[in-house]
C-alpha atoms as a PDB file:
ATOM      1  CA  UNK A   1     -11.197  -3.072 -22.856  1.00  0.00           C
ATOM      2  CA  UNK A   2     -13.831  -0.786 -24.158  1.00  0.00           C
ATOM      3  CA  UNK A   3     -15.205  -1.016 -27.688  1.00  0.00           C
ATOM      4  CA  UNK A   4     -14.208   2.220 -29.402  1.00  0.00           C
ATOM      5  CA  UNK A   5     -16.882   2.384 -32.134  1.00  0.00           C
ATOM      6  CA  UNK A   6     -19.639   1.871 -29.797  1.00  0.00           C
ATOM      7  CA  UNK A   7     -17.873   4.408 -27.574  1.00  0.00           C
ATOM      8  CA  UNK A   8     -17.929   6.771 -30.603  1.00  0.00           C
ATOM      9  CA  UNK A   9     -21.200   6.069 -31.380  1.00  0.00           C
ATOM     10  CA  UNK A  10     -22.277   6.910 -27.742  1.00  0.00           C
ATOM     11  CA  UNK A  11     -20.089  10.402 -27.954  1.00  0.00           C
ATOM     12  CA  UNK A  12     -21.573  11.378 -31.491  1.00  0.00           C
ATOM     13  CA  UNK A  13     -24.858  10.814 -30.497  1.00  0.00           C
ATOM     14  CA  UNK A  14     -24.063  13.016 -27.261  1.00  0.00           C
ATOM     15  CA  UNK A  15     -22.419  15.612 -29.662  1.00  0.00           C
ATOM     16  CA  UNK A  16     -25.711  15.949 -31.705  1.00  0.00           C
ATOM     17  CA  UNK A  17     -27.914  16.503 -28.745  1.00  0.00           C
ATOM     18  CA  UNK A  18     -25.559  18.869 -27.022  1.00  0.00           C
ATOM     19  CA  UNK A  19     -25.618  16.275 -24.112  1.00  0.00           C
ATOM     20  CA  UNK A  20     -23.600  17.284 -21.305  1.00  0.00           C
ATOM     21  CA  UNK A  21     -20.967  15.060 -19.427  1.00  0.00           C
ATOM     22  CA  UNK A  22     -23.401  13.860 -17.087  1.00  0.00           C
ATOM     23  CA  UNK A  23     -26.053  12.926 -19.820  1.00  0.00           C
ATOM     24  CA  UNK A  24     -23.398  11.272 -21.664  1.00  0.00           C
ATOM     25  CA  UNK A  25     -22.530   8.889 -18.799  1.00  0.00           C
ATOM     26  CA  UNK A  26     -26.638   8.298 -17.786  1.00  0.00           C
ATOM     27  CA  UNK A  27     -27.143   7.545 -21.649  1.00  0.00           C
ATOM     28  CA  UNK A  28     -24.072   5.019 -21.907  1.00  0.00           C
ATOM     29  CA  UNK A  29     -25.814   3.185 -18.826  1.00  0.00           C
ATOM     30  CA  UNK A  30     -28.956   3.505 -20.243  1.00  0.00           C
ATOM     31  CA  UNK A  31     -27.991   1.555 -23.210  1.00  0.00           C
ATOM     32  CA  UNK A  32     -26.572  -0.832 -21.603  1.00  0.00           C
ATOM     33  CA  UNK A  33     -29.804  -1.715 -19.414  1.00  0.00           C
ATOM     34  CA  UNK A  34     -31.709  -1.556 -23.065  1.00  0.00           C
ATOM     35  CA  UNK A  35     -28.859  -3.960 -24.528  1.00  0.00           C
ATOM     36  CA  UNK A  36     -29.676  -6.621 -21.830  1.00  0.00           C
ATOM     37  CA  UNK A  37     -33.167  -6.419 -22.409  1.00  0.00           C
ATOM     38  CA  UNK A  38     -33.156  -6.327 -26.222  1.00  0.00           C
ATOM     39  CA  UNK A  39     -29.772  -6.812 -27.898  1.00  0.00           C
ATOM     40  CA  UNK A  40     -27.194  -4.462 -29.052  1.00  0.00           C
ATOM     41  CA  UNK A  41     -28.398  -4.612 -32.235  1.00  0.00           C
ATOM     42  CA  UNK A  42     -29.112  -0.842 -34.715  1.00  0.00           C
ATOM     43  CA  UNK A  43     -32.797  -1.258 -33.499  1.00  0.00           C
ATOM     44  CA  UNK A  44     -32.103  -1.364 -29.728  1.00  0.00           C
ATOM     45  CA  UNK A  45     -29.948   1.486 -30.058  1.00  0.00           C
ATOM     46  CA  UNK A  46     -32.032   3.565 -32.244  1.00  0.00           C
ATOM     47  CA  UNK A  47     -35.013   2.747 -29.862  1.00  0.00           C
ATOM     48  CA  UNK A  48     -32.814   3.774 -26.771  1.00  0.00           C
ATOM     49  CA  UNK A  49     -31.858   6.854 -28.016  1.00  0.00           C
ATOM     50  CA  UNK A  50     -35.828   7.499 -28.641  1.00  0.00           C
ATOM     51  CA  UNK A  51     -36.497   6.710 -25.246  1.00  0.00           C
ATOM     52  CA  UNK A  52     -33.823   8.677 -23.680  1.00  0.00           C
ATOM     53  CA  UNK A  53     -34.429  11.770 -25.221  1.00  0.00           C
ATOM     54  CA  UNK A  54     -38.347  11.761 -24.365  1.00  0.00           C
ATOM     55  CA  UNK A  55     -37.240  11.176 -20.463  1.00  0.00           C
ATOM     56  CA  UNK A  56     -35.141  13.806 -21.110  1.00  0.00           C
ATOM     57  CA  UNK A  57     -37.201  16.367 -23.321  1.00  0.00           C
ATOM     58  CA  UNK A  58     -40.571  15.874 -21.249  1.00  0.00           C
ATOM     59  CA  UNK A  59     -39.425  16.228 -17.688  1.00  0.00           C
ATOM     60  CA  UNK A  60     -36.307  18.098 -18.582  1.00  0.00           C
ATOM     61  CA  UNK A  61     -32.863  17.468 -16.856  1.00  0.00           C
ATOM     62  CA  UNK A  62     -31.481  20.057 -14.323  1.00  0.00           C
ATOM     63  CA  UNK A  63     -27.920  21.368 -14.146  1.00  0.00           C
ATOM     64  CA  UNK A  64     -25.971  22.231 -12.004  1.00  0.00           C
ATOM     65  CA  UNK A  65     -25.033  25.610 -10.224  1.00  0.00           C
ATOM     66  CA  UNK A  66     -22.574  27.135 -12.254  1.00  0.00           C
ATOM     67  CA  UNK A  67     -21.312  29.378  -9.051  1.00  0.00           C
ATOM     68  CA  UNK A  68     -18.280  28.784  -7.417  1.00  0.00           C
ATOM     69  CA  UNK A  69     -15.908  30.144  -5.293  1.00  0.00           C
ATOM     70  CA  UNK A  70     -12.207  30.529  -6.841  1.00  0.00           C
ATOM     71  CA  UNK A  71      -9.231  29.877  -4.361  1.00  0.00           C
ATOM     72  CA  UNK A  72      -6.918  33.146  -4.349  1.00  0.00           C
ATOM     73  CA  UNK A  73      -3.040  32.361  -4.696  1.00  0.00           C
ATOM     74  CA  UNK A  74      -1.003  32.282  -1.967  1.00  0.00           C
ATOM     75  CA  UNK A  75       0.210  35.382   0.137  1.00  0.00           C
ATOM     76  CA  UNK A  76       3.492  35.242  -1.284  1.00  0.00           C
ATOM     77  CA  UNK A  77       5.163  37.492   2.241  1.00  0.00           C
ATOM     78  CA  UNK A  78       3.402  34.301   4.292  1.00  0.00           C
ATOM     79  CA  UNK A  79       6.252  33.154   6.501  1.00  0.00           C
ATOM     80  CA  UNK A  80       6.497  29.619   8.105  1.00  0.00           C
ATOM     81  CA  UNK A  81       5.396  26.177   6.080  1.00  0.00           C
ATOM     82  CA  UNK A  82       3.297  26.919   3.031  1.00  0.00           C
ATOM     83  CA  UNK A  83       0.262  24.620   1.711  1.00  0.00           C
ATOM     84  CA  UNK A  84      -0.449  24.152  -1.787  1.00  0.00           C
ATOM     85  CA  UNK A  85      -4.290  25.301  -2.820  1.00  0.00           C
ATOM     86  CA  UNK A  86      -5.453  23.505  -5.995  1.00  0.00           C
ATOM     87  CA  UNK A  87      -8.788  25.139  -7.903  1.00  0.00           C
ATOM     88  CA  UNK A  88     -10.532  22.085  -8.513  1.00  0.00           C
ATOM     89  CA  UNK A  89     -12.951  24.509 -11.182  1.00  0.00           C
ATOM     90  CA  UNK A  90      -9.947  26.363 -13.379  1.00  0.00           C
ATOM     91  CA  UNK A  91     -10.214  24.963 -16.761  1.00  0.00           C
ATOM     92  CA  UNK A  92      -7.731  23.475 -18.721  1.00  0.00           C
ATOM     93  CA  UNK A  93      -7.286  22.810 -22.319  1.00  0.00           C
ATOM     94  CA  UNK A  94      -4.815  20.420 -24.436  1.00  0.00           C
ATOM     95  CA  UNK A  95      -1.836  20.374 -21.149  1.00  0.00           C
ATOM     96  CA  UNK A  96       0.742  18.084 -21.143  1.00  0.00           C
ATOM     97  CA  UNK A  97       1.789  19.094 -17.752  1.00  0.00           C
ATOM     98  CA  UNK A  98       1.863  15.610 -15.695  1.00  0.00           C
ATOM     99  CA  UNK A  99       2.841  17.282 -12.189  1.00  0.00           C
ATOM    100  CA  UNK A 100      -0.290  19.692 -12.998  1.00  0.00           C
ATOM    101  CA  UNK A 101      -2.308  16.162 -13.706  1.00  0.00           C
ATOM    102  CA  UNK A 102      -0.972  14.697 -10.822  1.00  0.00           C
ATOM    103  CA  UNK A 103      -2.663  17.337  -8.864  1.00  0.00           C
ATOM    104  CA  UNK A 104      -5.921  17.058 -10.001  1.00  0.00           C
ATOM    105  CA  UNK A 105      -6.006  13.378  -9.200  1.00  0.00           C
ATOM    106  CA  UNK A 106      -5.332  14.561  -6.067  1.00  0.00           C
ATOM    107  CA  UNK A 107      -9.012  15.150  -5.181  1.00  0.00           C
ATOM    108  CA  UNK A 108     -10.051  11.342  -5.720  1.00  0.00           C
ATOM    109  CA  UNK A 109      -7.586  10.509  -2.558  1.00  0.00           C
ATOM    110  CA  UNK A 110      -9.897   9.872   0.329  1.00  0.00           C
ATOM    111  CA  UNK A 111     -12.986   8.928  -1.378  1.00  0.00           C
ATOM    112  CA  UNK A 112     -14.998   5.463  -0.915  1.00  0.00           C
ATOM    113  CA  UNK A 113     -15.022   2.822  -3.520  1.00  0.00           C
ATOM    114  CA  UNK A 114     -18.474   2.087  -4.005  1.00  0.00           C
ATOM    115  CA  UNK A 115     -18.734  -0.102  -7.071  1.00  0.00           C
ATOM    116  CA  UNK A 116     -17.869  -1.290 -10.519  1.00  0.00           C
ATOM    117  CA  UNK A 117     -20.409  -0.799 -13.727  1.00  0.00           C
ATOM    118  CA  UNK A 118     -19.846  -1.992 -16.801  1.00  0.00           C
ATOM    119  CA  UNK A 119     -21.481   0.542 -19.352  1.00  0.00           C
ATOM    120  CA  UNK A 120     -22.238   0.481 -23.413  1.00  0.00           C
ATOM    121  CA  UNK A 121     -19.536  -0.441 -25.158  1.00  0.00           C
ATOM    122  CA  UNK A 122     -17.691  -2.694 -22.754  1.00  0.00           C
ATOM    123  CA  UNK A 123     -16.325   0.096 -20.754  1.00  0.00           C
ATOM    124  CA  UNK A 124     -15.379  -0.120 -17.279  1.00  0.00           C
ATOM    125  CA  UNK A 125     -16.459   2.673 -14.522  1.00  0.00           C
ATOM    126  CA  UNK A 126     -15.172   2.834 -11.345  1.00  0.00           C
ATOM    127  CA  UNK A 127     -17.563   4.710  -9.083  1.00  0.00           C
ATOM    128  CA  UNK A 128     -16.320   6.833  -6.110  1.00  0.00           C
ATOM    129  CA  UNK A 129     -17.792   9.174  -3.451  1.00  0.00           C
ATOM    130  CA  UNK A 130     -21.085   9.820  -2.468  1.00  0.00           C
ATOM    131  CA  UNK A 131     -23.826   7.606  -3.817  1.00  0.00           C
ATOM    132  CA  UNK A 132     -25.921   9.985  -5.983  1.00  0.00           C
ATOM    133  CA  UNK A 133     -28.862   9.739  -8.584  1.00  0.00           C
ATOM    134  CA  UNK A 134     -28.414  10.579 -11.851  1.00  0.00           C
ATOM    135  CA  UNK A 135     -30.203  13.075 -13.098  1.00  0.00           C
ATOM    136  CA  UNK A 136     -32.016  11.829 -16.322  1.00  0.00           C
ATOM    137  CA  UNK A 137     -35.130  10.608 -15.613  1.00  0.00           C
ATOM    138  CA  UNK A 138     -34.326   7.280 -17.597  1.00  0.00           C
ATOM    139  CA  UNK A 139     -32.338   6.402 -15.508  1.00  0.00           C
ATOM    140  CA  UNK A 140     -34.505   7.148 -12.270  1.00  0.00           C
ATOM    141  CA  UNK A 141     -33.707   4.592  -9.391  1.00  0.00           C
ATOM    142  CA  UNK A 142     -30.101   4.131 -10.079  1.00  0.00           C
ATOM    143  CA  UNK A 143     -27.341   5.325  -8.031  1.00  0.00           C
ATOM    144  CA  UNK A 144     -23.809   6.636  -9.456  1.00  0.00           C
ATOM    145  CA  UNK A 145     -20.967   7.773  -7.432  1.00  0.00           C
ATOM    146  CA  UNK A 146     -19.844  11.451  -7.423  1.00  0.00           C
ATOM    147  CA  UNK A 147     -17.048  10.174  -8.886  1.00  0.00           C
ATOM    148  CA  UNK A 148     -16.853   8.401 -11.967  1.00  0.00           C
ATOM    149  CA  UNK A 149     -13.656   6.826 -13.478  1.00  0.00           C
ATOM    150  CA  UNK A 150     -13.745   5.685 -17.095  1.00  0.00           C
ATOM    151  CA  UNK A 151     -11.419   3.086 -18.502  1.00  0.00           C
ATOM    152  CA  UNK A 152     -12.848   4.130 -22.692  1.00  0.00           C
ATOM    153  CA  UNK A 153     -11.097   1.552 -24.686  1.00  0.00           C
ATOM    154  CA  UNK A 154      -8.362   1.051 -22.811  1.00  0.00           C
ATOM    155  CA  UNK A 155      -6.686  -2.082 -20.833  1.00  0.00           C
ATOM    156  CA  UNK A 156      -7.089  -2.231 -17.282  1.00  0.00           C
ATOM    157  CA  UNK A 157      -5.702  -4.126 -14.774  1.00  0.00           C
ATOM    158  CA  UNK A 158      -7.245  -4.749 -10.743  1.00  0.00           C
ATOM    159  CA  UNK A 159      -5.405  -6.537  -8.455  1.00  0.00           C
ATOM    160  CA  UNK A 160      -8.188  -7.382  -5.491  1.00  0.00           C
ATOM    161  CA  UNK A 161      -6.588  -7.644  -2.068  1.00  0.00           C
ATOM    162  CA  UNK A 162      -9.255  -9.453  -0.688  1.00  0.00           C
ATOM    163  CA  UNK A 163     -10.041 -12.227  -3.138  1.00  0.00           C
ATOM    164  CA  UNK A 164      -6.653 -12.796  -3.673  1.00  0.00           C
ATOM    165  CA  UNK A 165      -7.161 -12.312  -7.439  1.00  0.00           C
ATOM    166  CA  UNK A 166      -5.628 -10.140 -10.499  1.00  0.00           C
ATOM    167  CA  UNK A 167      -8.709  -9.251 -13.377  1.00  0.00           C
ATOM    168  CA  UNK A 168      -7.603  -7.841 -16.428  1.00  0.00           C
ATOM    169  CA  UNK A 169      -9.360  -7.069 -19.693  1.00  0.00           C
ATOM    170  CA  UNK A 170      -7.504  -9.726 -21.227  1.00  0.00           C
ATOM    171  CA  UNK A 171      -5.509  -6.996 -23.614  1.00  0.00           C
ATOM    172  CA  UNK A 172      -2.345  -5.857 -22.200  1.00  0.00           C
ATOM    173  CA  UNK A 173      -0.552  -5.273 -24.841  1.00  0.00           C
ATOM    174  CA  UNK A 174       1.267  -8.766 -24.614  1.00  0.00           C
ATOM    175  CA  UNK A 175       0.011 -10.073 -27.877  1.00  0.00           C
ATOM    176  CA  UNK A 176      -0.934 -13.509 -25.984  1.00  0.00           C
ATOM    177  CA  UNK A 177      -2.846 -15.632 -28.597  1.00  0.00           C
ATOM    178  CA  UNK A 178      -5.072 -17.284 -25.591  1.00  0.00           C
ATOM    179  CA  UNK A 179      -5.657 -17.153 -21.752  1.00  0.00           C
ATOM    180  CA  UNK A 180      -2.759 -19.142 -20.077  1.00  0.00           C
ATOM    181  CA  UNK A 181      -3.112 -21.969 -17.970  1.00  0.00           C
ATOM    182  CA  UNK A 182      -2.958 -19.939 -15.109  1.00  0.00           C
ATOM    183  CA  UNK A 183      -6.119 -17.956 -15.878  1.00  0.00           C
ATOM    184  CA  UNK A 184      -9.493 -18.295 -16.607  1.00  0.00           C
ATOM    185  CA  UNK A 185     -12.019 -16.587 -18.495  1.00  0.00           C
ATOM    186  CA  UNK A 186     -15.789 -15.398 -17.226  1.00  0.00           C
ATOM    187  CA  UNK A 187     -18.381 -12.542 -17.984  1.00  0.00           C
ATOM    188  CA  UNK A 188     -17.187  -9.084 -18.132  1.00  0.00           C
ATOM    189  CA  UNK A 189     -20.039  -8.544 -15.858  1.00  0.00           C
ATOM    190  CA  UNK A 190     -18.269 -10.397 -13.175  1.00  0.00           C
ATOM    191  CA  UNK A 191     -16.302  -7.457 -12.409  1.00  0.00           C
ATOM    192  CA  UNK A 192     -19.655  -5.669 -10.935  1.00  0.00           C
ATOM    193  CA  UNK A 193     -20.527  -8.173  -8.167  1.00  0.00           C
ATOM    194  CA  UNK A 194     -17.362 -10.110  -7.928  1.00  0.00           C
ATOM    195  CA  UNK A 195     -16.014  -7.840  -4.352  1.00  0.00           C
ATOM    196  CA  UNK A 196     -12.790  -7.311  -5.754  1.00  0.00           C
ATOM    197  CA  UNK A 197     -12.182  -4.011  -4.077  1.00  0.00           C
ATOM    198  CA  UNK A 198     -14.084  -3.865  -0.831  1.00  0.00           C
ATOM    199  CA  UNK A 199     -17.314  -1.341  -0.898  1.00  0.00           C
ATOM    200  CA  UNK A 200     -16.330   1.647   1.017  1.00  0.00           C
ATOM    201  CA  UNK A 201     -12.408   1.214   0.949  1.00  0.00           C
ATOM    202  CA  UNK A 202     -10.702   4.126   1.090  1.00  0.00           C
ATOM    203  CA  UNK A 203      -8.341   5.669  -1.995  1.00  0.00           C
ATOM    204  CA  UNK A 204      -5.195   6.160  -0.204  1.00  0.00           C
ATOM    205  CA  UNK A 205      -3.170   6.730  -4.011  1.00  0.00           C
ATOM    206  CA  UNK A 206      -4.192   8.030  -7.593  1.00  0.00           C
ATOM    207  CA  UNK A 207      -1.607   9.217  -9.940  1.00  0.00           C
ATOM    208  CA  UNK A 208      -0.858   9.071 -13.943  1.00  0.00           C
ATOM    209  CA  UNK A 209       2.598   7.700 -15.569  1.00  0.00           C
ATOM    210  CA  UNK A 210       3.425   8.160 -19.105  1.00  0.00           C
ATOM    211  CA  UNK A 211       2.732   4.987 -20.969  1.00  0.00           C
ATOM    212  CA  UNK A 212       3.263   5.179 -24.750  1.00  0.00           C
ATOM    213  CA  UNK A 213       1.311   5.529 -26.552  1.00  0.00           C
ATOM    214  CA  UNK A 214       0.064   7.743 -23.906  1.00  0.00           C
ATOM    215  CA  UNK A 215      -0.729   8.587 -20.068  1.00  0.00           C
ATOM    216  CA  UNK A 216      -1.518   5.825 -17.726  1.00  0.00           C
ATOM    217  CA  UNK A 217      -3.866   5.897 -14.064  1.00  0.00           C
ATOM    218  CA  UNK A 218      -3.223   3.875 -11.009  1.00  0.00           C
ATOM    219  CA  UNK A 219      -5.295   4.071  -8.009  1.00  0.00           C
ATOM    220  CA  UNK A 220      -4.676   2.002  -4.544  1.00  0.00           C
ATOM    221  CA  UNK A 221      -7.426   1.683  -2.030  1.00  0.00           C
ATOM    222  CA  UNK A 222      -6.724   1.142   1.409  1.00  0.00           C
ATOM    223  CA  UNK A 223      -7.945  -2.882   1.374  1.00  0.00           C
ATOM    224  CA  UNK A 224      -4.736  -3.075  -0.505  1.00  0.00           C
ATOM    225  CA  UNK A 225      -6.301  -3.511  -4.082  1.00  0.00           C
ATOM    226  CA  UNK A 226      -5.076  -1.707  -6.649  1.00  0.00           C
ATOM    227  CA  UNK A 227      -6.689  -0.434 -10.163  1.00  0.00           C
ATOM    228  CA  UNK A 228      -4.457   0.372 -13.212  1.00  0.00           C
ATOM    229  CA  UNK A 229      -5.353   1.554 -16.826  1.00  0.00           C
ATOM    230  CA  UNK A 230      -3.176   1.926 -19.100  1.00  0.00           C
ATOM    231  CA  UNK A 231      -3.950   2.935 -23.230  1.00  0.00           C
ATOM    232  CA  UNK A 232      -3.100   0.837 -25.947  1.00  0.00           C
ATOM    233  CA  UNK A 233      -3.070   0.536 -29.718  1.00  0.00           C
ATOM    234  CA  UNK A 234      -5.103  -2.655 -30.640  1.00  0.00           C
ATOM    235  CA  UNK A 235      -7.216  -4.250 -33.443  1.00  0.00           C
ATOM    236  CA  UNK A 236     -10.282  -1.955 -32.471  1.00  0.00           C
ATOM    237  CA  UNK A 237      -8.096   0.544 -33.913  1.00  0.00           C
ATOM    238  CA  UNK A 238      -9.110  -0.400 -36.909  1.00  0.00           C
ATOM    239  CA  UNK A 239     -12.383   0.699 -37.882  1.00  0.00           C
ATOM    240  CA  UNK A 240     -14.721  -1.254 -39.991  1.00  0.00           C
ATOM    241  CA  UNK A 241     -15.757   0.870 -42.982  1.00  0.00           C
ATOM    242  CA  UNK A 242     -19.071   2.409 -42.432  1.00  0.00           C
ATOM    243  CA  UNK A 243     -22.288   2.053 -44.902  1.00  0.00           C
ATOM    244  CA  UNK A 244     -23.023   4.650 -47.476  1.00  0.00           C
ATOM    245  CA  UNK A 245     -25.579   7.290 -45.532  1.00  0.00           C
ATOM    246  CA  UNK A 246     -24.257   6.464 -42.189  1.00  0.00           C
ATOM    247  CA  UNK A 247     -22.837   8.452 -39.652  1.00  0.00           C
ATOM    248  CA  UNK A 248     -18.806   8.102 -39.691  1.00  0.00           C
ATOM    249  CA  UNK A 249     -17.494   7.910 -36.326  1.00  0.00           C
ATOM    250  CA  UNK A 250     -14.664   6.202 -37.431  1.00  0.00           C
ATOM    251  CA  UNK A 251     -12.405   9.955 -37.250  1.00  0.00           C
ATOM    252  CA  UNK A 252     -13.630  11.026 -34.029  1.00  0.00           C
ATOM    253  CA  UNK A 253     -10.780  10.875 -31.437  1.00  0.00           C
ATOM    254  CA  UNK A 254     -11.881   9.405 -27.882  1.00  0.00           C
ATOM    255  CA  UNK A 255     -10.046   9.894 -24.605  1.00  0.00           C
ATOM    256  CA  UNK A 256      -7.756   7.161 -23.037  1.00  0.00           C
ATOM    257  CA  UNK A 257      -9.747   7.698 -19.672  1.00  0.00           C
ATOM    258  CA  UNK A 258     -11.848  10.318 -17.917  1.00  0.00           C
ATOM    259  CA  UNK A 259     -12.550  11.218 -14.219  1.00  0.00           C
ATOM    260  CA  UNK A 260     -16.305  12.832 -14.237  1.00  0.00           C
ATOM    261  CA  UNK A 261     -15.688  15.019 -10.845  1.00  0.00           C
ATOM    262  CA  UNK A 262     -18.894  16.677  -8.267  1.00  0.00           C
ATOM    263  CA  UNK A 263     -17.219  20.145  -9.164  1.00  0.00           C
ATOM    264  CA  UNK A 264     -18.666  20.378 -12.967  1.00  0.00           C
ATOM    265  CA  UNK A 265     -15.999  19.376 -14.416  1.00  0.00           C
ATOM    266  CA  UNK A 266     -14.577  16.552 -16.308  1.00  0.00           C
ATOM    267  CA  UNK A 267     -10.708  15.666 -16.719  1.00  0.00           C
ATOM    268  CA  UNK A 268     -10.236  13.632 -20.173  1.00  0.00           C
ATOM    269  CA  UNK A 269      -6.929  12.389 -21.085  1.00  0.00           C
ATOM    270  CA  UNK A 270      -5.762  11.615 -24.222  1.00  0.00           C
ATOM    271  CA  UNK A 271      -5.675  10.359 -27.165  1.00  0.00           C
ATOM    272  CA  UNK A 272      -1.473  11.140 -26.852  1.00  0.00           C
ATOM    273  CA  UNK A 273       0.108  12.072 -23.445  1.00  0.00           C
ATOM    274  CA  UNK A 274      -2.385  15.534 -23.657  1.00  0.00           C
ATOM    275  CA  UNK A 275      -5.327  15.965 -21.282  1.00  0.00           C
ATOM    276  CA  UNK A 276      -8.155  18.435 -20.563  1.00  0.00           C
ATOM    277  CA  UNK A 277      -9.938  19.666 -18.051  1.00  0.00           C
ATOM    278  CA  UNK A 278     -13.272  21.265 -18.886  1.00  0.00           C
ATOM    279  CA  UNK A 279     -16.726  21.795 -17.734  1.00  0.00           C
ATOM    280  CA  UNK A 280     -19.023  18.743 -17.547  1.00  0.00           C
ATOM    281  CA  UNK A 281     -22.199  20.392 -17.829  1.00  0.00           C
ATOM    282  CA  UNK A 282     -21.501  22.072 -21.344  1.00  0.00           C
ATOM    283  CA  UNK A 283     -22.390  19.744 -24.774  1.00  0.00           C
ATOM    284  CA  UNK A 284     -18.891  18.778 -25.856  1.00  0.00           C
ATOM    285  CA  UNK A 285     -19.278  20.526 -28.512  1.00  0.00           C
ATOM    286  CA  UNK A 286     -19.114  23.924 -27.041  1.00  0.00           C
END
């Protein structure tokens, strides 16, 4: 499970730079590579913010086309069978629809796995899709998928087909003082070159449940491996009080999980059984 404050810190920091989506991802991997080399110390983060914004103030960042093309509804005097045409670009604010969800999950069906990441804050990224730079200049030389899954703070759950082995984030929810017998503990990092979804497996399921206190994900690949996150309320709930000067991120609300999509847009859901569906390469604050 994700650390919240750091993931706060990582989204207020994004906030105050009017970062978009995809420079809010880059940056949370960026501070992760400056983490292993320094420390995740005030210092480290302070100096990888510096960094990242002179990458991304002297060579400048591109964005995106913002055309598109807009599906038309239906002919509704068609005869015969009828198809069902999601807009994968139609924004949507604060729905609680879970059919309408459902349907914009839809578009991760049929993409590769390519890999796990672990970025700042302990948070888990599934990458899908076409391998792709990013598009700081930090971060030149690595690869991201075109989809990105992010678990945020919540518990996940992957059940690898292959290895014969269930990983979890060791917070379920089950209140379980230690690791039982039955289980043992390693890095976090282990998750990233472990193989415990095969690179290149196809997603053959995605769909959300609700799951008090909120909206769940599952996602099967065709190796038979399955991924499942699921919010929860736990003791990073409760914020440490912040010193006098500093910025409080304690307040700010983060999602449960996000799906950054090729199509300029990013779905967040939660906190609550809401979600969102809005346009990645905007600052969040817009």
């Amino acid at each position: 499970m994700g650390r919240k404050r750091d993931l706060k810190e990582v989204d207020a920091v994004a906030d105050a730079f009017d970062m978009d989506d995809d420079e809010r991802f880059a940056f949370g991997d960026f501070l992760e590579d400056c983490k292993a080399q320094g420390g995740p110390g005030d210092e480290e983060r302070t100096r990888g913010l510096h960094a990242f914004r002179v990458g991304r103030q002297g060579e400048g960042i591109p964005r995106p086309s913002r055309r598109g093309v807009r599906i038309g509804a239906p002919d509704p005097r068609g005869e015969g069978h009828m198809i069902e045409l999601i807009d994968l670009r139609a924004i949507r604010r604060e729905c609680s629809d879970l059919s309408e969800l459902n349907a914009l999950l839809q578009q991760v069906v049929g993409q590769p796995f390519l890999f796990f990441r672990v970025s700042y804050g302990d948070e888990l990224r599934l990458h899908l899709g076409d391998v792709k730079c990013y598009s700081s200049p930090k971060m030149q030389g690595r690869t991201r998928g075109s989809y990105i899954i992010g678990a945020r703070a919540s518990s996940w759950i992957v059940v690898s087909a292959p290895r014969h082995l269930l990983a979890t984030s060791g917070d379920g929810g089950s209140g379980r003082p230690e690791t039982p017998a039955t289980a043992r503990a390693v890095d976090l990092k282990t998750i990233e070159t472990g193989g415990f979804i095969t690179p290149g497996s196809i997603v053959t399921s995605a769909g959300a449940d609700r799951s008090a206190p909120g909206l769940s994900f599952q996602l099967r690949c065709s190796d038979g491996s399955t991924a499942h996150i699921r919010p929860i309320i736990g003791l990073d709930e409760i914020e440490p009080e912040g010193e006098e000067g500093s910025t409080d991120v304690g307040a700010m609300a983060i999602s449960d999980w996000e799906v950054l999509t090729p199509h300029q847009r990013i779905l967040r859901v939660g906190p609550g059984p809401r979600w969102s569906y809005l346009d990645s390469a905007r600052p969040r604050t817009d």
